[in-house]
Structures are given as structure tokens and as C-alpha cells.
N, C-alpha and C. Protein backbone atom coordinates (compact mmCIF):
# COMPACT_ATOMS: atom_id res chain seq x y z
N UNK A 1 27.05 19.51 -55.58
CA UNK A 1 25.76 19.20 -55.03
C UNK A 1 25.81 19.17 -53.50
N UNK A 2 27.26 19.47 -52.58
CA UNK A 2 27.33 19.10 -51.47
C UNK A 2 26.28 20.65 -50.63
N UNK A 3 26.40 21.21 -51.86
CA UNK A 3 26.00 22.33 -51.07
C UNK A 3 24.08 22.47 -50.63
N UNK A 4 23.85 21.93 -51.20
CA UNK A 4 22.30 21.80 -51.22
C UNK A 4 21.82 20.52 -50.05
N UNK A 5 22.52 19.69 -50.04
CA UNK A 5 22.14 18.20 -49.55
C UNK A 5 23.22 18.44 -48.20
N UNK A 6 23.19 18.31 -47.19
CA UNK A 6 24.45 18.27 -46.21
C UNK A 6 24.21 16.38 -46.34
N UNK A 7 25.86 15.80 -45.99
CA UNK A 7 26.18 14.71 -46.08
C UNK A 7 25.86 14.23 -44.54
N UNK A 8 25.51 12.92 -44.57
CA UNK A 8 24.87 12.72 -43.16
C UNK A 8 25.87 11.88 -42.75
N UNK A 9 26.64 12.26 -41.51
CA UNK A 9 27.62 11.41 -40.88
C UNK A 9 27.08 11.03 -40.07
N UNK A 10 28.12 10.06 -39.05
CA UNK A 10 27.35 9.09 -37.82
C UNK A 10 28.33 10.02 -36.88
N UNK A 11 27.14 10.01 -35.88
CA UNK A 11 27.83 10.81 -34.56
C UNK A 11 28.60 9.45 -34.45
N UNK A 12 29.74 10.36 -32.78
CA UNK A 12 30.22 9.63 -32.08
C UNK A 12 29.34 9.13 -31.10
N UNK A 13 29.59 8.38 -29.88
CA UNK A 13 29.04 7.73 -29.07
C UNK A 13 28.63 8.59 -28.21
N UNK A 14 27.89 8.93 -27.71
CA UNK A 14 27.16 10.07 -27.04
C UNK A 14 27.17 9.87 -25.60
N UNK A 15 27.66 10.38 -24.64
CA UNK A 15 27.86 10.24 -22.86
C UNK A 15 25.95 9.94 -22.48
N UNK A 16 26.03 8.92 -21.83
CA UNK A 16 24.37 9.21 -21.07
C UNK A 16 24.32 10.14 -20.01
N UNK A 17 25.69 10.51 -19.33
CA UNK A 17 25.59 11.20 -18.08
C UNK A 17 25.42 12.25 -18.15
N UNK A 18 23.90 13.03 -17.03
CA UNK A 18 22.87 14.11 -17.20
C UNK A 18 22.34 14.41 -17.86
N UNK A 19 22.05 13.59 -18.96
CA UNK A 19 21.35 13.61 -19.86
C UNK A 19 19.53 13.67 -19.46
N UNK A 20 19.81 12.40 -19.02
CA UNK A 20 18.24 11.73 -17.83
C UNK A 20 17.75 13.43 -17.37
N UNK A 21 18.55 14.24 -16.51
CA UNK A 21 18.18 14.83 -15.45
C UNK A 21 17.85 16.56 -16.26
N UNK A 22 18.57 16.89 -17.65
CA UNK A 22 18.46 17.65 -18.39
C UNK A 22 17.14 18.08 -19.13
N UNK A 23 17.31 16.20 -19.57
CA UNK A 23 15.90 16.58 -20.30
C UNK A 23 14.26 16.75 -19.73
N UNK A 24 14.80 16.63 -18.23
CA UNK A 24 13.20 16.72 -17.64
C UNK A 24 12.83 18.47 -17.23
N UNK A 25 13.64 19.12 -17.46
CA UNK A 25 13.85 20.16 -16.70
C UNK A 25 12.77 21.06 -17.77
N UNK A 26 12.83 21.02 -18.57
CA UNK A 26 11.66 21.81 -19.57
C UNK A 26 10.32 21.08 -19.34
N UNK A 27 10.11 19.87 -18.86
CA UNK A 27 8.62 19.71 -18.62
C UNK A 27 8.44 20.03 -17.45
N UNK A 28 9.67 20.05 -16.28
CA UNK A 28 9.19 20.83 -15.00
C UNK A 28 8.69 22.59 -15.48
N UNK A 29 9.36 22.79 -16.35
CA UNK A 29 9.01 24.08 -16.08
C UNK A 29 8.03 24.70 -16.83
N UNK A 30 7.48 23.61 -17.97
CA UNK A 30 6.29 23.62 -18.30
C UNK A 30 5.05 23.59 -17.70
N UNK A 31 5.04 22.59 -16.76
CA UNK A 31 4.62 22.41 -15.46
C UNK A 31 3.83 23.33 -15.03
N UNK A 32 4.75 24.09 -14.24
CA UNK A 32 4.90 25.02 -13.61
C UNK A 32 4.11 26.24 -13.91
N UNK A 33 4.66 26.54 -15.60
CA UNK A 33 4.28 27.75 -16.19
C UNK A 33 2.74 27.22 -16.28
N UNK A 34 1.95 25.98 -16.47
CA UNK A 34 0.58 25.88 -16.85
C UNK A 34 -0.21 25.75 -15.53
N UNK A 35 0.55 25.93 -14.51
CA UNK A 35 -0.16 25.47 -13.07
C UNK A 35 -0.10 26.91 -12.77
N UNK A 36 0.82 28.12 -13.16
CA UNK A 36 0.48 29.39 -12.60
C UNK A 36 -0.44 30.03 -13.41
N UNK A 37 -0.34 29.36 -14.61
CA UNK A 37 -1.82 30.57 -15.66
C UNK A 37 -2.48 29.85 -15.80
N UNK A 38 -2.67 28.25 -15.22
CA UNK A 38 -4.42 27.48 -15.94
C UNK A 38 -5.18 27.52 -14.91
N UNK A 39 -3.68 26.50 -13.93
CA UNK A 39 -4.77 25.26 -12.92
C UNK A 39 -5.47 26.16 -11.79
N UNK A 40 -4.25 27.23 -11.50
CA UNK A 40 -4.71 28.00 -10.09
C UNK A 40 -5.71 29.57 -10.42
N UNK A 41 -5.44 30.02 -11.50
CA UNK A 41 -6.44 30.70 -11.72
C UNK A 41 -8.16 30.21 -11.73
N UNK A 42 -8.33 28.86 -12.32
CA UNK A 42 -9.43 28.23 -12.66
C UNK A 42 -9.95 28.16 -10.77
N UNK A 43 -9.18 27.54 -10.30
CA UNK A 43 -9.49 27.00 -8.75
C UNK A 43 -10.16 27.81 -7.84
N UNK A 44 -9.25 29.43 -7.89
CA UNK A 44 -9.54 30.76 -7.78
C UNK A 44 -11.06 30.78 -8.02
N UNK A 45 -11.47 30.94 -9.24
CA UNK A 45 -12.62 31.05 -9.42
C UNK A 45 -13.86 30.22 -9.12
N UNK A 46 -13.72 28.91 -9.26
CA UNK A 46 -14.23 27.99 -8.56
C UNK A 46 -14.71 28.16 -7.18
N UNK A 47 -13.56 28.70 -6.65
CA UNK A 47 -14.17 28.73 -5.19
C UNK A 47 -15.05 30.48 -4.75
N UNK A 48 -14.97 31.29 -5.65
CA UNK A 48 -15.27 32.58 -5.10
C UNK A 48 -16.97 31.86 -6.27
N UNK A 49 -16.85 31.06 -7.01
CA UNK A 49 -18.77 31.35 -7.49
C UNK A 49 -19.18 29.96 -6.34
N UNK A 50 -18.63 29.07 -5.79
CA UNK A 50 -19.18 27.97 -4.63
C UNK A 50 -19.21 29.14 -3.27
N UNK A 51 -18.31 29.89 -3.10
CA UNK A 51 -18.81 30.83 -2.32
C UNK A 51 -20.01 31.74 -2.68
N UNK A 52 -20.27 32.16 -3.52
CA UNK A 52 -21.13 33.35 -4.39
C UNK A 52 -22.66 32.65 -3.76
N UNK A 53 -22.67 31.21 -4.57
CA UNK A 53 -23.64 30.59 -4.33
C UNK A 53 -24.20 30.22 -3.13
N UNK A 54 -23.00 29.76 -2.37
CA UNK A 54 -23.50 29.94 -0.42
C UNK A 54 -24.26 30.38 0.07
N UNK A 55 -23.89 31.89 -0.29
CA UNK A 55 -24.48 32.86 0.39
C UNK A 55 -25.27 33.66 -0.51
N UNK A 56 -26.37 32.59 -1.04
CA UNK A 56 -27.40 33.31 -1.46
C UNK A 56 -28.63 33.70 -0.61
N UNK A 57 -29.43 34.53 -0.36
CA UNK A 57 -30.21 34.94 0.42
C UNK A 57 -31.97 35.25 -0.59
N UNK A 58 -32.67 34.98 0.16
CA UNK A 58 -33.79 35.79 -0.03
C UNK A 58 -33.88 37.30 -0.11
N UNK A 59 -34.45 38.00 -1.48
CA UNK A 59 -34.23 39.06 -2.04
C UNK A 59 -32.85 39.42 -2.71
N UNK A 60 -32.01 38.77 -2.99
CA UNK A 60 -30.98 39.19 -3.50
C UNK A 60 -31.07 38.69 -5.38
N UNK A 61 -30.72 40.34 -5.88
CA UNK A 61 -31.10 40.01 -7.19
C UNK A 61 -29.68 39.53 -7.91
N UNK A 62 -30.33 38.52 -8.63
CA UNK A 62 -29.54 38.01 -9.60
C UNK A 62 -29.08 37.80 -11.06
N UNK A 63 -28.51 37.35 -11.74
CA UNK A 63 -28.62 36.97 -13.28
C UNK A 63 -27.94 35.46 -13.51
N UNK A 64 -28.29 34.73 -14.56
CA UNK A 64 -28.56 33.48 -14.37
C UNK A 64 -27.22 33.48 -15.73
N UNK A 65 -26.79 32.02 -15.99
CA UNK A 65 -25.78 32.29 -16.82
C UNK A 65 -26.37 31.91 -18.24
N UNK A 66 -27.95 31.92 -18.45
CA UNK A 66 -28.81 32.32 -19.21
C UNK A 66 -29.15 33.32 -19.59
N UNK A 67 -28.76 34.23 -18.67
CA UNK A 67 -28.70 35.48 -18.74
C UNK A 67 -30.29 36.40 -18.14
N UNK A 68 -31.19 35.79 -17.35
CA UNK A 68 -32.04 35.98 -16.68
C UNK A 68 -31.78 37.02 -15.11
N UNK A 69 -32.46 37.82 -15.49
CA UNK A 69 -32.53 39.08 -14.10
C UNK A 69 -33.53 38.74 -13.06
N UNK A 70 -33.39 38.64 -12.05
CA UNK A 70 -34.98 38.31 -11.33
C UNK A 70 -34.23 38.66 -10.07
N UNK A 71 -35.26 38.38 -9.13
CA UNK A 71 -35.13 38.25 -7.43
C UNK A 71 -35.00 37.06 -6.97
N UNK A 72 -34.36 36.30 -5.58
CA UNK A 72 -34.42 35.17 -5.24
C UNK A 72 -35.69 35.26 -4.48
N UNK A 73 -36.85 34.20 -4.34
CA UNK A 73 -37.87 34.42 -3.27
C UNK A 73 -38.35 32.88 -2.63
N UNK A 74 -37.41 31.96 -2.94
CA UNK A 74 -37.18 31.20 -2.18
C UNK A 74 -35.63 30.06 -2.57
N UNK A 75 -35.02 29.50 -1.69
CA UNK A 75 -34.34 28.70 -1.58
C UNK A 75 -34.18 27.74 -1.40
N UNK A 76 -33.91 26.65 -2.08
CA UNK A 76 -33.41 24.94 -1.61
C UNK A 76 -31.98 24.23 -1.72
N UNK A 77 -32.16 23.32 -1.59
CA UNK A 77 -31.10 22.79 -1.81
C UNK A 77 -30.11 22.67 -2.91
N UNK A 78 -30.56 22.26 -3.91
CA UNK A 78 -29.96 22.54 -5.28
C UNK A 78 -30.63 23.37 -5.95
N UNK A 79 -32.07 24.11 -5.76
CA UNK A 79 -32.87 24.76 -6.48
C UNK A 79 -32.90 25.90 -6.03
N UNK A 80 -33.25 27.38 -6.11
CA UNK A 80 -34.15 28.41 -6.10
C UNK A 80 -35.22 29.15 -6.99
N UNK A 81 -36.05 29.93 -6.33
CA UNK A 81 -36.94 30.35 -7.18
C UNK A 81 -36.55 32.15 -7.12
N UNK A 82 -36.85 32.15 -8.45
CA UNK A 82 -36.34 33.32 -8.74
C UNK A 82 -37.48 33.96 -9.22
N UNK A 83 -38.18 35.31 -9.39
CA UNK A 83 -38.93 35.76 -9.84
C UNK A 83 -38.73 37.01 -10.76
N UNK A 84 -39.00 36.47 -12.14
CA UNK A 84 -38.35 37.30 -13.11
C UNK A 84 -39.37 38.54 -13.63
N UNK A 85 -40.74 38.33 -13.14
CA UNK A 85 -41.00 39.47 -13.71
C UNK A 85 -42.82 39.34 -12.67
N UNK A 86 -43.81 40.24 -12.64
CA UNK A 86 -44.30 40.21 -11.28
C UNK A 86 -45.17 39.38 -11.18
N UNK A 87 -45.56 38.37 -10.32
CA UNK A 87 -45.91 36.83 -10.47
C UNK A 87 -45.81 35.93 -11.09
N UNK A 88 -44.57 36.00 -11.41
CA UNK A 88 -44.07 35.28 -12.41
C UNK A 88 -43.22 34.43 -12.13
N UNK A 89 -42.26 33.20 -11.34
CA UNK A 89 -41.38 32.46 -10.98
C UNK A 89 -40.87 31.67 -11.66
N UNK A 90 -39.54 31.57 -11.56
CA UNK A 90 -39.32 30.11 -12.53
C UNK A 90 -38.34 29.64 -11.25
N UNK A 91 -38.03 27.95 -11.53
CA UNK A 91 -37.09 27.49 -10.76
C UNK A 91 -36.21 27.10 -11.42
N UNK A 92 -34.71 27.23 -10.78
CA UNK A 92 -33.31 27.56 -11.33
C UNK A 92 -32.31 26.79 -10.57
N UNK A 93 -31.36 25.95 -11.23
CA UNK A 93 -30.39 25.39 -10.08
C UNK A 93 -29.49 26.24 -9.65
N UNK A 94 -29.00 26.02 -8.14
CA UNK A 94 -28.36 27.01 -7.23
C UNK A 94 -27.07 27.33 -8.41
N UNK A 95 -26.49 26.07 -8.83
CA UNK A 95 -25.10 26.31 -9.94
C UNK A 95 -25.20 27.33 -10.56
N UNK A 96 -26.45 27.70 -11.39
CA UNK A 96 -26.68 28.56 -12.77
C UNK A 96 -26.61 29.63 -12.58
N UNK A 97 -26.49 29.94 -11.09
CA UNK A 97 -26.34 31.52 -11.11
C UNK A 97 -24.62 31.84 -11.30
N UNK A 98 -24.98 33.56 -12.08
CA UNK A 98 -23.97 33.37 -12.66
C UNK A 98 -23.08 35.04 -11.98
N UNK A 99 -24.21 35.59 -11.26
CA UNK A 99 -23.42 37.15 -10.69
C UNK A 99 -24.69 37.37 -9.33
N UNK A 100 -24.27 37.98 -8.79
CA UNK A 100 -25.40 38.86 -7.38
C UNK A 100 -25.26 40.13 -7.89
N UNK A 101 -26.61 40.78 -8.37
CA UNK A 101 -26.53 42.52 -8.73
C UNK A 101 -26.69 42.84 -7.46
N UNK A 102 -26.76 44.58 -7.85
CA UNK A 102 -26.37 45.45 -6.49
C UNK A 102 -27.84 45.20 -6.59
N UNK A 103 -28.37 46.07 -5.07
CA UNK A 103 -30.01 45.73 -5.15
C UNK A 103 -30.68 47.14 -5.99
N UNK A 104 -31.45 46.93 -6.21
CA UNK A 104 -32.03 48.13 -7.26
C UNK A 104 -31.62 47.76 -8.87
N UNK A 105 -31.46 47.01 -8.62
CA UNK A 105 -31.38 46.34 -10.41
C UNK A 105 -32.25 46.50 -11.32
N UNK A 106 -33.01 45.86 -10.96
CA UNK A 106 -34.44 45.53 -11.28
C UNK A 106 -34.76 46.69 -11.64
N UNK A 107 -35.27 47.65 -11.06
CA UNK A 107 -36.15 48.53 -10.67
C UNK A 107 -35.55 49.77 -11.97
N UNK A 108 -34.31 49.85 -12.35
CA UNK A 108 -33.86 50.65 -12.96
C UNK A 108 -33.39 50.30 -14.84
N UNK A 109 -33.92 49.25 -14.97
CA UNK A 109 -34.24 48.40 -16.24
C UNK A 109 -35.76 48.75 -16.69
């Protein structure tokens, strides 16, 4: 039956030394590996749509992450008005935008 069951002996006394300093070395480099494919990719992006949004302008067409096409035709602070179809406006927070089309968007839909 020894062959099925292995017999459980008692280790010997086990050294503590580098042990401490061994076992951290896989969460450093866990670390590491989730800070080059999560944290800094995410950040990346973060800052190019807080830029995106900056520099929003009057007439620049957009799409909303609603998925709304329109023109910007006015600007505020947290708000713009966008005009989705001809006298038609809705207001949108600056966040929700979600891309800047080329200009002629519109026009070719």
C-alpha cells in the first residue's frame, strides 16, 4: 500500500537564513509585471482622453461614449452642447466624450 499513500515524515529543522529575502522576490516581480501591463498603460490613457477633452473647441465633431455624432456649439465647464442633428442640441458632460472625428463626419453619414 506504500505505493499509493507516500508515508509522511517530519522534516528536519529548516535554516531561516534567506529565506525572509527569497520569498519576497516573486511578489516584487509580480509587482512589476502588473505595473508594466495594468497600472501604466491605464495612466497612458487617462491622460491622452483629459487631454482630448482640453482641447475641445467649437465646431469640432464628436462621438459621445453613448455613441452620439454631433458638433460642439458651445462649451462650459463640465458641460457642452453638442448638436446632433439640425436644431436640435442636447447637453453632454465634457467626460462623455469619447473620440474627436476628422471634420466632415457628419456630412458624409
Amino acid at each position: 500500500m506504500d505505493f499509493l499513500i507516500q508515508n509522511a515524515w517530519a522534516e528536519g529543522a529548516a535554516t531561516p537564513a534567506g529565506s525572509g529575502f527569497a520569498s519576497l522576490i516573486p511578489l516584487v516581480i509580480l509587482f512589476v509585471v502588473f505595473y508594466f501591463l495594468l497600472i501604466r498603460p491605464q495612466t497612458k490613457r487617462v491622460k491622452e482622453h483629459k487631454t482630448m477633452v482640453d482641447s475641445l473647441a467649437k465646431g469640432d465633431e464628436i462621438v459621445t461614449q453613448g455613441g452620439l455624432l454631433g458638433k460642439v456649439t458651445n462649451l462650459g465647464d463640465n458641460f457642452i452642447a453638442v448638436e446632433i442633428a439640425p436644431n436640435l442640441e442636447v447637453k453632454i458632460q465634457r467626460q462623455s466624450v469619447a473620440a474627436v472625428m476628422p471634420k466632415g463626419t457628419i456630412k458624409t453619414l
